[in-house]
PDB file of N, CA and C in Angstrom:
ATOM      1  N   UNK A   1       0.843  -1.192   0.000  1.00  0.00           N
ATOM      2  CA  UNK A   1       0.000   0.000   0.000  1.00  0.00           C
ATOM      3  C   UNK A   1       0.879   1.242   0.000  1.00  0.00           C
ATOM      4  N   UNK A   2       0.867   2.280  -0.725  1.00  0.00           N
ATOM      5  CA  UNK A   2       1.075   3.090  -0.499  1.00  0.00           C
ATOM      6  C   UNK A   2       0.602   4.488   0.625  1.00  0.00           C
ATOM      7  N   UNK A   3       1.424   5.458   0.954  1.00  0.00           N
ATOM      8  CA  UNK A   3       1.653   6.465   1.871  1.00  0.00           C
ATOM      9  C   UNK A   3       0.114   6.840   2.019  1.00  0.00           C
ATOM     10  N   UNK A   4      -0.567   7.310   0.649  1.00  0.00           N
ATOM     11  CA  UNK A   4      -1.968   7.812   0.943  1.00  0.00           C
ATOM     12  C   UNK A   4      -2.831   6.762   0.806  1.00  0.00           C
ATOM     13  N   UNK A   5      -2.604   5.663   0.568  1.00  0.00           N
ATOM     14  CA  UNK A   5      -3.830   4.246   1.323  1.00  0.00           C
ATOM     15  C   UNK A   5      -3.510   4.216   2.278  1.00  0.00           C
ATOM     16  N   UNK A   6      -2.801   4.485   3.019  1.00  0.00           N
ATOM     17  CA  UNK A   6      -2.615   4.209   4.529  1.00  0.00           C
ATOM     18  C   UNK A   6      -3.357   5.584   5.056  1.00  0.00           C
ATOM     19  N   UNK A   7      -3.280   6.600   5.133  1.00  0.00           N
ATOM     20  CA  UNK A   7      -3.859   7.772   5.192  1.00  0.00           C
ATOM     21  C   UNK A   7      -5.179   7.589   5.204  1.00  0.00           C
ATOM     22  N   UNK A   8      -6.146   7.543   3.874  1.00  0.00           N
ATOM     23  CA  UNK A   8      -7.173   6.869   3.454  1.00  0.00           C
ATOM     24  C   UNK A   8      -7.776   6.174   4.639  1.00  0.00           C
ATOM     25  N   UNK A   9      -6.720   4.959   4.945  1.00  0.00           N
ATOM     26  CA  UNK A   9      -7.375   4.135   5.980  1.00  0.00           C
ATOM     27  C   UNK A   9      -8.007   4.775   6.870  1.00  0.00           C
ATOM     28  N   UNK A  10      -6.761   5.437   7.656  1.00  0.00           N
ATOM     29  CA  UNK A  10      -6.802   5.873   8.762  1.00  0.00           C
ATOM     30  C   UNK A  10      -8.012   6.674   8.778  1.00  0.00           C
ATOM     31  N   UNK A  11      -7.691   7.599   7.994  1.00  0.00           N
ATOM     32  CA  UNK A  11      -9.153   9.161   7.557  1.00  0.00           C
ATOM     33  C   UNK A  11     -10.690   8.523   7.997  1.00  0.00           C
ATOM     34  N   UNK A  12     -10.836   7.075   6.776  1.00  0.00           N
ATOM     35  CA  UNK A  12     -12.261   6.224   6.971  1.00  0.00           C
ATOM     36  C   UNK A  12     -12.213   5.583   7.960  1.00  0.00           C
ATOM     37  N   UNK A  13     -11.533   4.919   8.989  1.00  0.00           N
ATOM     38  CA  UNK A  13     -11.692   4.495  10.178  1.00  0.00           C
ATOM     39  C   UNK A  13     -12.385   5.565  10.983  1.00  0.00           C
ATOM     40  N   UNK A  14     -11.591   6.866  11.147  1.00  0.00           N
ATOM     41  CA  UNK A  14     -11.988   7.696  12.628  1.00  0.00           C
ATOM     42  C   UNK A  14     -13.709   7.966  11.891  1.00  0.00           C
ATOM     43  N   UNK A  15     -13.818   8.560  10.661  1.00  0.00           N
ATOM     44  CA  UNK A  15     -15.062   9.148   9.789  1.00  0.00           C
ATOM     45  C   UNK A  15     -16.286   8.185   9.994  1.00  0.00           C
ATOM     46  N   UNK A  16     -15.733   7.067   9.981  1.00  0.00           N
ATOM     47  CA  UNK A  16     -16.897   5.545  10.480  1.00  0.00           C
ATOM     48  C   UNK A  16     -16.899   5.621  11.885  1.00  0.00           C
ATOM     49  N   UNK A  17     -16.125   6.005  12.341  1.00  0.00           N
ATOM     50  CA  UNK A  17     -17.035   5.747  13.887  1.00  0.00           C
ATOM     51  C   UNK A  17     -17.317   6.634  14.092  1.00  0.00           C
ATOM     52  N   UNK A  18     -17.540   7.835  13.657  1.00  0.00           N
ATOM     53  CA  UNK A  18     -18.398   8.986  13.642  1.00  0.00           C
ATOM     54  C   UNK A  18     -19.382   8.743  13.566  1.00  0.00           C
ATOM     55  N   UNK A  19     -19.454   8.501  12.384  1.00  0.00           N
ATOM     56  CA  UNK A  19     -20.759   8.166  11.781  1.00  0.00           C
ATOM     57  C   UNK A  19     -21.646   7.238  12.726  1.00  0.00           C
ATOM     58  N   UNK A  20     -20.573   5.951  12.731  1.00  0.00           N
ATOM     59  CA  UNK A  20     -21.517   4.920  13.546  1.00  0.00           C
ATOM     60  C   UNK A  20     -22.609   5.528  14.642  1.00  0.00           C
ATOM     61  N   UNK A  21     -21.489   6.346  15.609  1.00  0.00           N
ATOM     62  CA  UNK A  21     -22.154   7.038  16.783  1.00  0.00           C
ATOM     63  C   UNK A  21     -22.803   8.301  16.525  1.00  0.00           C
ATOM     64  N   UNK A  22     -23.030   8.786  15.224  1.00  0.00           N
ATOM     65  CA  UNK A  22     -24.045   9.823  14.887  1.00  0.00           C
ATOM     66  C   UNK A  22     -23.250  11.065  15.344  1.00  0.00           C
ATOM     67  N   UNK A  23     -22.150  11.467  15.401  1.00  0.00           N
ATOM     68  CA  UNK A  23     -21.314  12.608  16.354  1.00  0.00           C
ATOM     69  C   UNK A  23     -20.742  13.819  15.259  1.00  0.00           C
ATOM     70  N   UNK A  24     -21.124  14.625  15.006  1.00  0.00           N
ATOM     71  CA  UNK A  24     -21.013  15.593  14.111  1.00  0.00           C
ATOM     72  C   UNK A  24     -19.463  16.078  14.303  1.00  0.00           C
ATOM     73  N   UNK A  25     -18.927  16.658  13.082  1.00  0.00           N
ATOM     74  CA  UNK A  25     -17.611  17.415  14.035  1.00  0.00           C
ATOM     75  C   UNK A  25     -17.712  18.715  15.170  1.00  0.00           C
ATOM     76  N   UNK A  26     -18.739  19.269  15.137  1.00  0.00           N
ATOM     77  CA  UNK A  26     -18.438  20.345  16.155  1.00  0.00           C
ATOM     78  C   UNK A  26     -19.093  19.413  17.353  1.00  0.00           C
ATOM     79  N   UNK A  27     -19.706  18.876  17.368  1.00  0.00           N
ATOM     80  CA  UNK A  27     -19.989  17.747  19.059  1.00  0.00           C
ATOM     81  C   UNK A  27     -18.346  16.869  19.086  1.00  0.00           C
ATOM     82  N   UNK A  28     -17.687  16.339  18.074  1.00  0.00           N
ATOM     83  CA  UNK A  28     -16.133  15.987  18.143  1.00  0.00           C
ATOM     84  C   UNK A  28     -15.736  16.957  19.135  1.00  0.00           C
ATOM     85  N   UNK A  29     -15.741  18.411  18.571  1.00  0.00           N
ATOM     86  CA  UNK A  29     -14.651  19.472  19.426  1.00  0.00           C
ATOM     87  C   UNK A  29     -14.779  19.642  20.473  1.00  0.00           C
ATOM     88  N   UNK A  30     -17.001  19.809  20.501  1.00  0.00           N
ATOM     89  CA  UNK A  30     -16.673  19.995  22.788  1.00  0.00           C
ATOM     90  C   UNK A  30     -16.526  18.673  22.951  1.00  0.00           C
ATOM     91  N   UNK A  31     -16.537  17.546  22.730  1.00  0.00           N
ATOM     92  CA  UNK A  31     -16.158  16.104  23.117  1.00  0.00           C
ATOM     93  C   UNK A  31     -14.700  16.165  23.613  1.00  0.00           C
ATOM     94  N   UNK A  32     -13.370  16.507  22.719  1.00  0.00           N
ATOM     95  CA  UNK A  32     -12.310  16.887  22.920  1.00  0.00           C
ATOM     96  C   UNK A  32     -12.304  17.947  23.870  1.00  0.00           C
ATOM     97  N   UNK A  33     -12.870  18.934  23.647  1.00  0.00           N
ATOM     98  CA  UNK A  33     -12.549  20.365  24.882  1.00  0.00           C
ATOM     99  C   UNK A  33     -12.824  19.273  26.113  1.00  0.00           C
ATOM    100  N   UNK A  34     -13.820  18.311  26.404  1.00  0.00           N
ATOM    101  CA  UNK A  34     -14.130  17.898  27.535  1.00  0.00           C
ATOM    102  C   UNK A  34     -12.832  17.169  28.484  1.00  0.00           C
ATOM    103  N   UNK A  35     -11.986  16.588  27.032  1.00  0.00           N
ATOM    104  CA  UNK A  35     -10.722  15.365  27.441  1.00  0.00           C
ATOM    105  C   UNK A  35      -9.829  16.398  27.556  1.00  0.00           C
ATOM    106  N   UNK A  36      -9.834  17.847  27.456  1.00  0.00           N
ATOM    107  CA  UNK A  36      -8.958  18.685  27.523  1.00  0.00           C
ATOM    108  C   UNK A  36      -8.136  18.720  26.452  1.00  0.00           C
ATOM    109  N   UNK A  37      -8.525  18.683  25.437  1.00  0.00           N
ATOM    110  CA  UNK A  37      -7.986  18.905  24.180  1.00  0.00           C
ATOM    111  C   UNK A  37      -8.875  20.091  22.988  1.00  0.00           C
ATOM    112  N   UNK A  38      -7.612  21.023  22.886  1.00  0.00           N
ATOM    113  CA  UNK A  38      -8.218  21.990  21.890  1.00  0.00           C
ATOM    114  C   UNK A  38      -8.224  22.202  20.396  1.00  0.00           C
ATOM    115  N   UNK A  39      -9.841  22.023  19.848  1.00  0.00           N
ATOM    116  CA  UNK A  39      -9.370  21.503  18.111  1.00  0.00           C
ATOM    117  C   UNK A  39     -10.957  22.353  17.932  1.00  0.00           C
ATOM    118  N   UNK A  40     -10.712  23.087  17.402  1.00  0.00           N
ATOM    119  CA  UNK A  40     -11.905  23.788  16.777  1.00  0.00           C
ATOM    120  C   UNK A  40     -12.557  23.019  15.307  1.00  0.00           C
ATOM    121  N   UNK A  41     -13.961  23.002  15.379  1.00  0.00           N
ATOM    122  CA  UNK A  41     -14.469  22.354  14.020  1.00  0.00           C
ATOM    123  C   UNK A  41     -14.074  22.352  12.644  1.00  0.00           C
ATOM    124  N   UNK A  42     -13.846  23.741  12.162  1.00  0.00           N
ATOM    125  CA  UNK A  42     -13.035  23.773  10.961  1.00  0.00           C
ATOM    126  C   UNK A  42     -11.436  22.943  11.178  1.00  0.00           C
ATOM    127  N   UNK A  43     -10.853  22.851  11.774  1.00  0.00           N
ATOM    128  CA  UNK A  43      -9.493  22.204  12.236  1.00  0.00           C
ATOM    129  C   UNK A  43      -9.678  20.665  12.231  1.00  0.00           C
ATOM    130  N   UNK A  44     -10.599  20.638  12.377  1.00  0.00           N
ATOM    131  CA  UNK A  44     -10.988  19.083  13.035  1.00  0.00           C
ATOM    132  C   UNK A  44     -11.434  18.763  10.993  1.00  0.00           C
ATOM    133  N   UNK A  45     -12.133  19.218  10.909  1.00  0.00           N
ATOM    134  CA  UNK A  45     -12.715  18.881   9.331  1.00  0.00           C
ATOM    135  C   UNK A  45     -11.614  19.265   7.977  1.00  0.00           C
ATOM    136  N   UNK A  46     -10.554  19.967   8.764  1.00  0.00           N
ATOM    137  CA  UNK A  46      -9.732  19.999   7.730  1.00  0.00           C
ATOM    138  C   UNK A  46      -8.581  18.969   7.584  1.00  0.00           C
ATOM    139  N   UNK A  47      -8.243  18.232   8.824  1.00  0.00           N
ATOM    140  CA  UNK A  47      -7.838  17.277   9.389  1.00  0.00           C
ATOM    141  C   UNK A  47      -8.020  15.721   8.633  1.00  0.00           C
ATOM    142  N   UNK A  48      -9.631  15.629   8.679  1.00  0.00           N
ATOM    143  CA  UNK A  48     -10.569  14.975   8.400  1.00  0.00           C
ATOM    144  C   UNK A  48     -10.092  14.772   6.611  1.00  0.00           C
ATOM    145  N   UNK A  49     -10.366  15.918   6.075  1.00  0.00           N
ATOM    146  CA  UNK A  49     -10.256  16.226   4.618  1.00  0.00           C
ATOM    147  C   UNK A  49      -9.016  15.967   4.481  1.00  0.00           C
ATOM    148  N   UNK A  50      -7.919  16.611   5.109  1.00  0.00           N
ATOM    149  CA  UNK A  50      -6.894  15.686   4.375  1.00  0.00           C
ATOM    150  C   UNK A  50      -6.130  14.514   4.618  1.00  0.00           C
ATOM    151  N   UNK A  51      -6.886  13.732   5.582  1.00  0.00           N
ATOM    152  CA  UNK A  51      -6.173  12.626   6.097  1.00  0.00           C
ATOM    153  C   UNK A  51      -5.168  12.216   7.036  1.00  0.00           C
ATOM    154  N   UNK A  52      -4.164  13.959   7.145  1.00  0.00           N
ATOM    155  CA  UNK A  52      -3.063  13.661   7.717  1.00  0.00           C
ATOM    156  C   UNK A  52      -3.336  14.398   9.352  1.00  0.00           C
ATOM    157  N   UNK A  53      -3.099  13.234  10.063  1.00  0.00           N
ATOM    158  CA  UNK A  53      -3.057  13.391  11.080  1.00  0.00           C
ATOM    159  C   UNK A  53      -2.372  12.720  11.909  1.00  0.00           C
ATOM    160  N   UNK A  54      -2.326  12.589  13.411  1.00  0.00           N
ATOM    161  CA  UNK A  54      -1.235  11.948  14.054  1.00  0.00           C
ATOM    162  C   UNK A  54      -1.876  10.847  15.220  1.00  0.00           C
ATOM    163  N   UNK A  55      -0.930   9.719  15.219  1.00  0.00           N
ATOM    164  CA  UNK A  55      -1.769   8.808  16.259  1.00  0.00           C
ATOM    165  C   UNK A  55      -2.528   9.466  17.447  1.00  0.00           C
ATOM    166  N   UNK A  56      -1.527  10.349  17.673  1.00  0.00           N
ATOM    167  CA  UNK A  56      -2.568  11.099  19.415  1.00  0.00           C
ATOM    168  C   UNK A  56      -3.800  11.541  18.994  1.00  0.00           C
ATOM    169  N   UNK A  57      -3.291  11.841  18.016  1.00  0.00           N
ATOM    170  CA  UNK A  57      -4.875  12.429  17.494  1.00  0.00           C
ATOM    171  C   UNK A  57      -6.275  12.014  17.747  1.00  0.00           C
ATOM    172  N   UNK A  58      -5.551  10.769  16.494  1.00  0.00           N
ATOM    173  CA  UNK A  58      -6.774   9.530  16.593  1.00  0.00           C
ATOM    174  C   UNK A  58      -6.945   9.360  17.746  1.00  0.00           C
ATOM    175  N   UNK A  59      -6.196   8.543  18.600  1.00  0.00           N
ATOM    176  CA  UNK A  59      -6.699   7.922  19.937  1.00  0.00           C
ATOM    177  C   UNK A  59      -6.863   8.800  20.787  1.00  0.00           C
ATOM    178  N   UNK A  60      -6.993  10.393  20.984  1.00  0.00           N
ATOM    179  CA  UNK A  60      -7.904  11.280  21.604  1.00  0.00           C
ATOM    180  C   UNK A  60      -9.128  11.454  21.157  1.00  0.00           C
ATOM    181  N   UNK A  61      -9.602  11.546  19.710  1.00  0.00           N
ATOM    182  CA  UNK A  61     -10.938  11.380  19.345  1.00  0.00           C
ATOM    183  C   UNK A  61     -11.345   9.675  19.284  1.00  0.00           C
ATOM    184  N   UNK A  62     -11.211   9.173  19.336  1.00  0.00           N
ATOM    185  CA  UNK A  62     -11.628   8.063  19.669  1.00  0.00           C
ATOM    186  C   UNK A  62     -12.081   7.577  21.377  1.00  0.00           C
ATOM    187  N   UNK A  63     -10.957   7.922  22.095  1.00  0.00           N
ATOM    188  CA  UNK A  63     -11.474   8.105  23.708  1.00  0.00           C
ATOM    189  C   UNK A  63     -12.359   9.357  24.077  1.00  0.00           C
ATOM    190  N   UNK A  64     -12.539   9.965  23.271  1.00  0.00           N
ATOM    191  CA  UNK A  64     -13.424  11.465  23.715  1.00  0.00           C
ATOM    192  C   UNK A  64     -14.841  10.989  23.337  1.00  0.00           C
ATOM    193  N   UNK A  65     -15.005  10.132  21.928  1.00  0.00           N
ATOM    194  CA  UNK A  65     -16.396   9.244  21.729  1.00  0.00           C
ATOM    195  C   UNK A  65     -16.452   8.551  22.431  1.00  0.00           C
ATOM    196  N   UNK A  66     -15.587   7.626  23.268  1.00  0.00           N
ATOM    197  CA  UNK A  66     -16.382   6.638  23.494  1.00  0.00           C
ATOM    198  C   UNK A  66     -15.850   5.448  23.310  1.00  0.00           C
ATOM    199  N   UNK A  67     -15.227   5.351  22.175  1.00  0.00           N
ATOM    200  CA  UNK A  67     -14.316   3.965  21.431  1.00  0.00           C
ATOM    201  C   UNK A  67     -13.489   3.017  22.158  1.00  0.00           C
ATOM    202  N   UNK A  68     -14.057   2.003  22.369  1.00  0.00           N
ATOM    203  CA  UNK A  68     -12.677   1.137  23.278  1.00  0.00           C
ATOM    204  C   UNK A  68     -12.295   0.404  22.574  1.00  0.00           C
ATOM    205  N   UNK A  69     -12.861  -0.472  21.184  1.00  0.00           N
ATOM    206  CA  UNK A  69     -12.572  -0.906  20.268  1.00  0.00           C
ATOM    207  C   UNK A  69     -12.750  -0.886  19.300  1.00  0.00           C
ATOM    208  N   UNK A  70     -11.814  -1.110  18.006  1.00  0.00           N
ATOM    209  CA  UNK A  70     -11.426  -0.636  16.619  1.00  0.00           C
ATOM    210  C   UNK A  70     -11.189  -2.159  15.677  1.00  0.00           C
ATOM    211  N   UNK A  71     -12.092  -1.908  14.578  1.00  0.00           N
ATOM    212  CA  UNK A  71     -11.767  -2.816  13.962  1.00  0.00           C
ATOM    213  C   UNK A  71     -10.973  -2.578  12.524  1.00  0.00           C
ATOM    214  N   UNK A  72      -9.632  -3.227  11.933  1.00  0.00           N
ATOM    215  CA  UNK A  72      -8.986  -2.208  10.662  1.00  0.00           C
ATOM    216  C   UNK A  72      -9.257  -3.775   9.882  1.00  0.00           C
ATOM    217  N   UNK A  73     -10.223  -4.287   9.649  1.00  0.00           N
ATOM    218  CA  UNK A  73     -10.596  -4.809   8.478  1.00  0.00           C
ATOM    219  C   UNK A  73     -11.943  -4.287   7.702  1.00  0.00           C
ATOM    220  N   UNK A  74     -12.025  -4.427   6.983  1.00  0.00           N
ATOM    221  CA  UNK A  74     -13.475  -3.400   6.221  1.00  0.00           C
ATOM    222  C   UNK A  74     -14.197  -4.573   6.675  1.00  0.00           C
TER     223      UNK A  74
END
């Protein structure tokens, strides 16, 4: 796989469990403000849009939903 399938992945993983749990990006941001993390909606969706982001990332929005487990097979 290349650099941006891996990206890709990553992008549709966090975007699906969004979805799953119905969580808009600006409910993402006070979700994060709550874990003490600061990411304003446009930031968060630009993030989103281009894929690149960083593990803390992920696994702060993922513990700020809710997520205790992740599945990386489609």
């Amino acid at each position: 796989m290349e650099q941006s399938d891996w990206e890709a992945k990553v992008k549709n993983l966090l975007k699906a469990e969004l979805k799953r749990k119905g969580i808009t990006y600006a409910q993402l941001a006070e979700k994060l403000a709550d874990v003490g993390v600061s990411e304003s909606e446009p930031n968060i969706r630009n993030k989103l849009a281009r894929g690149k982001f960083t593990a803390v990332f992920l696994v702060q929005c993922l513990e700020a939903i809710g997520t205790n487990k992740i599945s990386l097979s489609d």
